[in-house]
PDB file of N, CA and C in Angstrom:
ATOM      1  N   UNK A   1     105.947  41.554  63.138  1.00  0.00           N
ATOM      2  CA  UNK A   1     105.063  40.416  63.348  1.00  0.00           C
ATOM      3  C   UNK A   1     103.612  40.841  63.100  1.00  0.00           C
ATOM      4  N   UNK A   2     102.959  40.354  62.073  1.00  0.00           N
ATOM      5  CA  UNK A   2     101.454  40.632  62.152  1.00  0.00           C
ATOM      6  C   UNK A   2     100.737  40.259  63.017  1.00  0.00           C
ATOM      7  N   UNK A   3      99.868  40.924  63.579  1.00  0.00           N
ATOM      8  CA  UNK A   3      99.117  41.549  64.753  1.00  0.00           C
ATOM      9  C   UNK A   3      97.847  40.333  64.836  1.00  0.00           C
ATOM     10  N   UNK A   4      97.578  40.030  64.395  1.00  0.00           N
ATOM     11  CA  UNK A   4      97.072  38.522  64.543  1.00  0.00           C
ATOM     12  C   UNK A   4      97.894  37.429  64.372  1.00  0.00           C
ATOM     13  N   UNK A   5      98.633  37.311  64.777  1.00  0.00           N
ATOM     14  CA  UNK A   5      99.839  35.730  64.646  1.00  0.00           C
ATOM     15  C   UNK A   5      99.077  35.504  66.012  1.00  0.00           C
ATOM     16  N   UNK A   6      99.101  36.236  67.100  1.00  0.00           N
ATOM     17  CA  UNK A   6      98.861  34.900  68.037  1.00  0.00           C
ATOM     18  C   UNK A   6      97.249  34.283  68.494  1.00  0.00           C
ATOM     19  N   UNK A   7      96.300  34.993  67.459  1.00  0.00           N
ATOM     20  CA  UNK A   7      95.004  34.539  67.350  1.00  0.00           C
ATOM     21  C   UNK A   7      95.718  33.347  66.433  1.00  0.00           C
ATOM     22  N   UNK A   8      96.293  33.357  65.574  1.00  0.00           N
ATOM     23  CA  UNK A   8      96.723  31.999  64.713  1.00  0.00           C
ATOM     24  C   UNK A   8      97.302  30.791  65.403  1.00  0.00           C
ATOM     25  N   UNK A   9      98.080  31.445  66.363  1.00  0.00           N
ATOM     26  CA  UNK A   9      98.785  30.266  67.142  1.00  0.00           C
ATOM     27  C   UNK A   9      97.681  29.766  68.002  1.00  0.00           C
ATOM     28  N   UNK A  10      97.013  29.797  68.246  1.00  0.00           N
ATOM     29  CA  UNK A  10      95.866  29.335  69.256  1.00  0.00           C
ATOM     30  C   UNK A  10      94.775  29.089  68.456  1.00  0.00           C
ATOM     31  N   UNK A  11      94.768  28.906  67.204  1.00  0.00           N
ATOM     32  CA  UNK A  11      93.430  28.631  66.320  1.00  0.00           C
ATOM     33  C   UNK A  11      92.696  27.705  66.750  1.00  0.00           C
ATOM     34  N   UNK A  12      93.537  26.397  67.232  1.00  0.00           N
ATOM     35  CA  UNK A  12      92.709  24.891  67.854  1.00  0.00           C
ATOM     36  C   UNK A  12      92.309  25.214  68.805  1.00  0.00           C
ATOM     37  N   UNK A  13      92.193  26.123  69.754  1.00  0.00           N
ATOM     38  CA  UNK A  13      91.823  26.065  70.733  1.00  0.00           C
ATOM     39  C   UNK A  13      90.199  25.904  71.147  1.00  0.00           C
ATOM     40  N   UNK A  14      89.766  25.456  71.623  1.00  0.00           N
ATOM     41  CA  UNK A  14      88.111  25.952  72.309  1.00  0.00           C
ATOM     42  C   UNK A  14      87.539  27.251  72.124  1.00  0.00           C
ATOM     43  N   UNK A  15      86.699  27.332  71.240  1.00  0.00           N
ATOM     44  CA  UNK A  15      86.018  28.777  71.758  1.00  0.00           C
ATOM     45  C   UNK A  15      84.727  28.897  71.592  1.00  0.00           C
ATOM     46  N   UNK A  16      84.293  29.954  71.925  1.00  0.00           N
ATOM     47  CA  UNK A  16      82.435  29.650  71.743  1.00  0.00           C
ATOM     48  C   UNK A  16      82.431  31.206  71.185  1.00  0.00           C
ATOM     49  N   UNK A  17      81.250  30.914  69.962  1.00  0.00           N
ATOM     50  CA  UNK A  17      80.496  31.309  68.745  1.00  0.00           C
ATOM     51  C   UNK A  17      79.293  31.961  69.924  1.00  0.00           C
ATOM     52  N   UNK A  18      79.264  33.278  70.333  1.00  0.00           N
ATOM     53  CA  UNK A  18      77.832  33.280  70.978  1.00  0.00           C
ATOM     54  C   UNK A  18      76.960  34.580  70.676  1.00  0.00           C
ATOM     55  N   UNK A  19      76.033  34.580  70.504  1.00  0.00           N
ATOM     56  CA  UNK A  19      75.138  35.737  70.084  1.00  0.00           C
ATOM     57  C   UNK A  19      75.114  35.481  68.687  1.00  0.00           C
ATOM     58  N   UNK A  20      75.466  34.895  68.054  1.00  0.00           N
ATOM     59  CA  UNK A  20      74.861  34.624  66.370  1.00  0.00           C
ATOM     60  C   UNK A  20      73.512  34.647  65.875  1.00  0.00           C
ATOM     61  N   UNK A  21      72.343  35.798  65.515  1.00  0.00           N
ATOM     62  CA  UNK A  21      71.213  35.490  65.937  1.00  0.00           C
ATOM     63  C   UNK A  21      70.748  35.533  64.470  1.00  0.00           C
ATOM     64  N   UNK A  22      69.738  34.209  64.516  1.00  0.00           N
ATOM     65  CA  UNK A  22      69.413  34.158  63.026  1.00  0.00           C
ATOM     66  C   UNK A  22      68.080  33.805  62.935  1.00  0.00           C
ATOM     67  N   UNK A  23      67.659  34.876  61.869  1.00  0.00           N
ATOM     68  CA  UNK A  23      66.104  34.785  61.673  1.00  0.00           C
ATOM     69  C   UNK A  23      65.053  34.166  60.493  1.00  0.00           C
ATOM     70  N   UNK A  24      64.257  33.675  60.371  1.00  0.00           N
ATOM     71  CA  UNK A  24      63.437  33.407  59.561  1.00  0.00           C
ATOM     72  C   UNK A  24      63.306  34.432  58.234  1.00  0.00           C
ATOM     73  N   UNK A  25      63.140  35.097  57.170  1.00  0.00           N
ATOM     74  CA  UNK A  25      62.404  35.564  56.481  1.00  0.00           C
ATOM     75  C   UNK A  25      61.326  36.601  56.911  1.00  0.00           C
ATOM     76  N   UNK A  26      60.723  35.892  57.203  1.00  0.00           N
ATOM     77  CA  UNK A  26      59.719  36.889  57.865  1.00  0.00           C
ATOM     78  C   UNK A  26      60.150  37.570  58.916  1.00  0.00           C
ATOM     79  N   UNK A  27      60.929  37.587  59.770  1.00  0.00           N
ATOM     80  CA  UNK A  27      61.778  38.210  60.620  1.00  0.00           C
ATOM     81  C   UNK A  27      61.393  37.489  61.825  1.00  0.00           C
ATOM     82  N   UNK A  28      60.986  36.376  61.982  1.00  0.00           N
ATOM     83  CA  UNK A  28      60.668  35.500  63.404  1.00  0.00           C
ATOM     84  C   UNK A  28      62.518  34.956  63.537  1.00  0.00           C
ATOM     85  N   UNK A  29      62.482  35.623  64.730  1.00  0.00           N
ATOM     86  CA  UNK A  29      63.656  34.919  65.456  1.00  0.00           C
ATOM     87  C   UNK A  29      64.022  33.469  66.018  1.00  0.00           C
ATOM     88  N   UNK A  30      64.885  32.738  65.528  1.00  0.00           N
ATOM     89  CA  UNK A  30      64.973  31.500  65.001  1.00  0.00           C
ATOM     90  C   UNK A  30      66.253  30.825  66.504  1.00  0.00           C
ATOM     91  N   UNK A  31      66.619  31.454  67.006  1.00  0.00           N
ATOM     92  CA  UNK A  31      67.689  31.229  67.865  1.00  0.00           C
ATOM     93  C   UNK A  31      69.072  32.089  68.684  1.00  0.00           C
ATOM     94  N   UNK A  32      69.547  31.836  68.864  1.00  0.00           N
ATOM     95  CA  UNK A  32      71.231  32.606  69.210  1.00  0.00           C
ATOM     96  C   UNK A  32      71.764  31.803  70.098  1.00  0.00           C
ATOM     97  N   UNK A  33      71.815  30.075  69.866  1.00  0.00           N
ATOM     98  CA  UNK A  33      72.284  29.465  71.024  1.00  0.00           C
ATOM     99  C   UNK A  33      73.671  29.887  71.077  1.00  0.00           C
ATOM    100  N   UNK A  34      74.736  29.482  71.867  1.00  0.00           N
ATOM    101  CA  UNK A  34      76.462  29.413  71.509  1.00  0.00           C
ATOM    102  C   UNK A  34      76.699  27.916  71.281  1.00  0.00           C
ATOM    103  N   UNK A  35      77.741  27.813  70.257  1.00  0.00           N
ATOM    104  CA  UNK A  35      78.449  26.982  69.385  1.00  0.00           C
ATOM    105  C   UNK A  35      79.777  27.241  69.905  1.00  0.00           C
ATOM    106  N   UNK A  36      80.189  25.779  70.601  1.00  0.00           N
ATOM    107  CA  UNK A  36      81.533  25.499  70.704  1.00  0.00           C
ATOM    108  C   UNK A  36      82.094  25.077  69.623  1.00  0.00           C
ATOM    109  N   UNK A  37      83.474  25.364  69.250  1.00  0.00           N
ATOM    110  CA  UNK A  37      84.116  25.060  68.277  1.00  0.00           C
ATOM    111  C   UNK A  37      85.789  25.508  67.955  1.00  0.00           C
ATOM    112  N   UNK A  38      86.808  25.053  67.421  1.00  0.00           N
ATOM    113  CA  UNK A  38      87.861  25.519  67.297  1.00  0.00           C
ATOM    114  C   UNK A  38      88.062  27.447  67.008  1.00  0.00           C
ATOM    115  N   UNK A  39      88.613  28.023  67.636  1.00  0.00           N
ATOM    116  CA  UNK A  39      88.930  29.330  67.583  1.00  0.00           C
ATOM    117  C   UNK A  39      88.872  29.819  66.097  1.00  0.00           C
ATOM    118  N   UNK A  40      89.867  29.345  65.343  1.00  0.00           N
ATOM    119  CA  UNK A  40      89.960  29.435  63.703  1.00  0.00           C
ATOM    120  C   UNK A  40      88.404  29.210  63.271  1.00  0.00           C
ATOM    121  N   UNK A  41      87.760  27.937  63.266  1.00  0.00           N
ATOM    122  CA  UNK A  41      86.785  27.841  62.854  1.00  0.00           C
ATOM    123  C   UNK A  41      85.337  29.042  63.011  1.00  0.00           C
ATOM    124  N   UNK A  42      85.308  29.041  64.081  1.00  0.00           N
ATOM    125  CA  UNK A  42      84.464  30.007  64.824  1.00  0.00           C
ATOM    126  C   UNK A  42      84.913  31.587  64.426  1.00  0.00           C
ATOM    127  N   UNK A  43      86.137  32.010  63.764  1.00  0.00           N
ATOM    128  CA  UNK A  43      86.222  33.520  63.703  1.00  0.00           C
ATOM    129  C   UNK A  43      85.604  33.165  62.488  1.00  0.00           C
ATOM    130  N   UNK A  44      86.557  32.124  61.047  1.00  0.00           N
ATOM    131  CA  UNK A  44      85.322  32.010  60.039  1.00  0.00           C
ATOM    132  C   UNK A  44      84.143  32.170  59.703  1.00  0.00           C
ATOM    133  N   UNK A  45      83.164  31.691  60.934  1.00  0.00           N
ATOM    134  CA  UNK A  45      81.811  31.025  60.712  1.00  0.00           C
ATOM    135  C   UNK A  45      81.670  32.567  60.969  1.00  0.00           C
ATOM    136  N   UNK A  46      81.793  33.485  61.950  1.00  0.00           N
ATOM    137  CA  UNK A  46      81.490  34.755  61.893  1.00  0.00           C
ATOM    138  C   UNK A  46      81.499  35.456  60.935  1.00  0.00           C
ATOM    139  N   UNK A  47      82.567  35.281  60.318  1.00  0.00           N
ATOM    140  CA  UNK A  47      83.011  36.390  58.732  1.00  0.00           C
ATOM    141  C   UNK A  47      82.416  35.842  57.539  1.00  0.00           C
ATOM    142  N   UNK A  48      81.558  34.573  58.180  1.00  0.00           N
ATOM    143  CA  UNK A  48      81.333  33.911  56.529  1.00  0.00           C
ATOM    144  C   UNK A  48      79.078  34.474  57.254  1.00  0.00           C
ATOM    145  N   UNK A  49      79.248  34.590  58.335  1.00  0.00           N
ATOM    146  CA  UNK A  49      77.834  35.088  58.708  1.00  0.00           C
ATOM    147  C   UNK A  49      77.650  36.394  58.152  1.00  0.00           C
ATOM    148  N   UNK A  50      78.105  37.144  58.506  1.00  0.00           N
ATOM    149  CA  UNK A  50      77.920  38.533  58.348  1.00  0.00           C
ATOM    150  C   UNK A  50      77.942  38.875  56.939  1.00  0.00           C
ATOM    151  N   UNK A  51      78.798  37.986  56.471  1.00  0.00           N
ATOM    152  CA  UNK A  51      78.818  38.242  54.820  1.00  0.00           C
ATOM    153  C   UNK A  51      77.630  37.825  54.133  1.00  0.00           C
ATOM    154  N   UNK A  52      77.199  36.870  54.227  1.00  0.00           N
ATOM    155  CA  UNK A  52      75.419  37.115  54.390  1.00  0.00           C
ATOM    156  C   UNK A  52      74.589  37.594  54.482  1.00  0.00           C
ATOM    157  N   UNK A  53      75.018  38.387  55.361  1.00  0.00           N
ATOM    158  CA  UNK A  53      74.051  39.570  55.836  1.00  0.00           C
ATOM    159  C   UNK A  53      72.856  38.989  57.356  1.00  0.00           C
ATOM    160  N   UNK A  54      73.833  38.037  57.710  1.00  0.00           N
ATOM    161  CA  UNK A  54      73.148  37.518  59.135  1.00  0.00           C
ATOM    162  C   UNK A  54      73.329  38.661  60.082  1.00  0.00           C
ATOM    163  N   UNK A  55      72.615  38.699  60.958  1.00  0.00           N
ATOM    164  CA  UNK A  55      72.628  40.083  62.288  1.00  0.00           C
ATOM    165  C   UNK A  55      73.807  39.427  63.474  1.00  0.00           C
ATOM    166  N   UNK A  56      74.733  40.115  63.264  1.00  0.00           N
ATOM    167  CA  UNK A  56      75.675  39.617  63.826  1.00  0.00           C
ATOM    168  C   UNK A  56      76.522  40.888  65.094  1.00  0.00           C
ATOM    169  N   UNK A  57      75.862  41.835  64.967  1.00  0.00           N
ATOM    170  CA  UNK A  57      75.962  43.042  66.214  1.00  0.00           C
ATOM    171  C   UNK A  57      76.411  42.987  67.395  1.00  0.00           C
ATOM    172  N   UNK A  58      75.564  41.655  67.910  1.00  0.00           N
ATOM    173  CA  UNK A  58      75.902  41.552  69.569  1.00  0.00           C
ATOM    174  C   UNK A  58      76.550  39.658  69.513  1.00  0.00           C
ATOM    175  N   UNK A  59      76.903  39.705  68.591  1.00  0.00           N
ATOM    176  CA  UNK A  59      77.523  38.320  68.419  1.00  0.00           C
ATOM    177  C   UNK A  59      79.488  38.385  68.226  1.00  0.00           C
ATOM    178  N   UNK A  60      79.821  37.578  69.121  1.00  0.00           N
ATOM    179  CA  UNK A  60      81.592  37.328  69.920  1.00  0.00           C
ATOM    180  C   UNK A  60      81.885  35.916  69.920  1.00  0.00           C
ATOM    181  N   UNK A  61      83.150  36.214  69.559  1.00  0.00           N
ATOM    182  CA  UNK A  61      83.963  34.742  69.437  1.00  0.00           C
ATOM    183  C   UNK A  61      84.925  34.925  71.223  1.00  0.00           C
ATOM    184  N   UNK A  62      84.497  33.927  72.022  1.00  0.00           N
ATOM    185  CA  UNK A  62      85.117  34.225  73.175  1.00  0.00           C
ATOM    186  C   UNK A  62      86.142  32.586  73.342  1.00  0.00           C
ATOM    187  N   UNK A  63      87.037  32.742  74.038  1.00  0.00           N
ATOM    188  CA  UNK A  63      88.205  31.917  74.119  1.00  0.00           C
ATOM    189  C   UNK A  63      88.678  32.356  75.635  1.00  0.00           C
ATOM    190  N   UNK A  64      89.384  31.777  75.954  1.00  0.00           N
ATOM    191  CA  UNK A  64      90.715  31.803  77.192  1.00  0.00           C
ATOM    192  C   UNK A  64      91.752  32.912  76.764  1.00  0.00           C
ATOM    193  N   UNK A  65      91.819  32.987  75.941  1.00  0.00           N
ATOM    194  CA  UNK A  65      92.533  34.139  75.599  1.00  0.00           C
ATOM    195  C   UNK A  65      91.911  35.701  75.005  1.00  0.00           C
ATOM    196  N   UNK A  66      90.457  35.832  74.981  1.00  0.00           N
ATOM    197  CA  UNK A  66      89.850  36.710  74.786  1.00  0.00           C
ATOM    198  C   UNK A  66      88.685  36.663  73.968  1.00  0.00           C
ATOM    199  N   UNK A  67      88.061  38.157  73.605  1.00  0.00           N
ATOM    200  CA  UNK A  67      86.887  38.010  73.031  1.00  0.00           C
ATOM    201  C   UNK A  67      87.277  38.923  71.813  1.00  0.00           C
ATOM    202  N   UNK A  68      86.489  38.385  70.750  1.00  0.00           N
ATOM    203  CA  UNK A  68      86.711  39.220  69.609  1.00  0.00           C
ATOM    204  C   UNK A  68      85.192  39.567  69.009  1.00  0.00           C
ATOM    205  N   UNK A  69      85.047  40.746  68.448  1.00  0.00           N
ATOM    206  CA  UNK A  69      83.963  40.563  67.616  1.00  0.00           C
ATOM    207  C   UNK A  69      83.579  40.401  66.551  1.00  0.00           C
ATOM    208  N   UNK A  70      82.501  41.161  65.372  1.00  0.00           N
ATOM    209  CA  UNK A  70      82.533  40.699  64.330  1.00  0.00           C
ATOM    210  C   UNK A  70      83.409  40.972  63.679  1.00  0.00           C
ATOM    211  N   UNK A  71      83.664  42.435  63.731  1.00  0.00           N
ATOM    212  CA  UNK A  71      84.788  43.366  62.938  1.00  0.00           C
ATOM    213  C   UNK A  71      86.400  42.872  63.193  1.00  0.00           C
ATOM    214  N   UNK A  72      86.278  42.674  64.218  1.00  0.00           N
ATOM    215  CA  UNK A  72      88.164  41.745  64.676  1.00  0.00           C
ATOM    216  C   UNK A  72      87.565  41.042  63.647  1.00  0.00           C
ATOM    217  N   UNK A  73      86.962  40.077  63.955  1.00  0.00           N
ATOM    218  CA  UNK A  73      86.634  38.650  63.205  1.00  0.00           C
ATOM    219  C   UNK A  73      86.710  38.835  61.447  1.00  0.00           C
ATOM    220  N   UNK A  74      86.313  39.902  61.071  1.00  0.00           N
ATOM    221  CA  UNK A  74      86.559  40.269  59.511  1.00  0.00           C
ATOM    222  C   UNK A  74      87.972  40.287  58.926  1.00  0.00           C
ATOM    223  N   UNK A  75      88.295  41.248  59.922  1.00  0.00           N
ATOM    224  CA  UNK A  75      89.724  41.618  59.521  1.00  0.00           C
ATOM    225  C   UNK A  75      90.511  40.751  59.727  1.00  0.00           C
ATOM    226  N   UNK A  76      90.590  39.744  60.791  1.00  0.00           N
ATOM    227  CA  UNK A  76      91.764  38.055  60.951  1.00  0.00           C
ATOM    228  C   UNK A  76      90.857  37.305  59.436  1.00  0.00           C
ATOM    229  N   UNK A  77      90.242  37.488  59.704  1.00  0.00           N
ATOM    230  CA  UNK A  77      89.787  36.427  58.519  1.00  0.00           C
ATOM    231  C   UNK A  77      89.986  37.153  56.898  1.00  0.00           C
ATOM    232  N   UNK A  78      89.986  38.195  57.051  1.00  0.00           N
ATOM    233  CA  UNK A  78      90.315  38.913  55.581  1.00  0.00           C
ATOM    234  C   UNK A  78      92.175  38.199  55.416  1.00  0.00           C
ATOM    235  N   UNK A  79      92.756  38.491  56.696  1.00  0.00           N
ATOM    236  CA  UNK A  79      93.908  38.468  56.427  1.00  0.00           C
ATOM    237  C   UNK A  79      94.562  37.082  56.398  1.00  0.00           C
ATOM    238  N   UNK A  80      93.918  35.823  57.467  1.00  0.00           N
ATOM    239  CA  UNK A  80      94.541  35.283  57.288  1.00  0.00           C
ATOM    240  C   UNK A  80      93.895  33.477  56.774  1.00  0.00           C
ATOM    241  N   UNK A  81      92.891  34.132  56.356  1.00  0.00           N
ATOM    242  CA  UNK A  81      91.667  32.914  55.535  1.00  0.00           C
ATOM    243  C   UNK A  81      91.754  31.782  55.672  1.00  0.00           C
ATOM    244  N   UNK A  82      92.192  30.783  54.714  1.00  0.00           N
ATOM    245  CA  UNK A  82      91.857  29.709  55.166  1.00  0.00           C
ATOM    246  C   UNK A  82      92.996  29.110  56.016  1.00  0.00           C
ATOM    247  N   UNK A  83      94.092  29.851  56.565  1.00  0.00           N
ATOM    248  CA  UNK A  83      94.877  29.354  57.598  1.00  0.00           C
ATOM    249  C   UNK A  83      94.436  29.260  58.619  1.00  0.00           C
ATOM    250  N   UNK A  84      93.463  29.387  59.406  1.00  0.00           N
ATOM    251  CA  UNK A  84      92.764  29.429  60.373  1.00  0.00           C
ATOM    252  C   UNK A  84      92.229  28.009  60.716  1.00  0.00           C
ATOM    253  N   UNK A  85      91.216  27.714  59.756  1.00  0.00           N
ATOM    254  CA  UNK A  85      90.725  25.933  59.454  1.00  0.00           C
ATOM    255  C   UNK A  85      91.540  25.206  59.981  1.00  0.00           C
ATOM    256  N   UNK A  86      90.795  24.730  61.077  1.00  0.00           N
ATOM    257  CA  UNK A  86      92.059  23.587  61.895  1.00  0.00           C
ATOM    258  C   UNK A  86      92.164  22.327  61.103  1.00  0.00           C
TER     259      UNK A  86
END
């Protein structure tokens, strides 16, 4: 069984996007509120941040069933892409 199936089975679930911190250009710090949003969606929005090159260090996808970070968040999303998208 691949080792993320049951981050998949719980993709709809609630989770919050928090520490996402994103800056201006000039390097003025622009925010890091948390973003509720489906589990699936929210590991995305992480893996599609970082790929950017957004500062994403102290930024976690947290749920009822746990916390992940960016790097979890790369690797479910490398593996299981757009199945996630609720």
């Amino acid at each position: 069984m691949n080792q993320f199936e049951n981050v998949y089975s719980e993709r709809r679930l609630l989770a919050t996007l928090c520490g996402l911190t994103t800056h201006l250009i000039d390097g003025t710090l622009i925010g890091q509120a948390p973003c509720n949003m489906p589990l699936g969606d929210a590991i995305l929005q992480m893996a599609a941040a970082d790929k950017k090159g957004m500062d994403t260090h102290e930024a976690l996808v947290v749920w009822e069933g746990g916390i992940l970070d960016c790097n979890t968040c790369l690797k479910i999303a490398d593996q299981l892409g757009d199945r996630l998208a609720h």
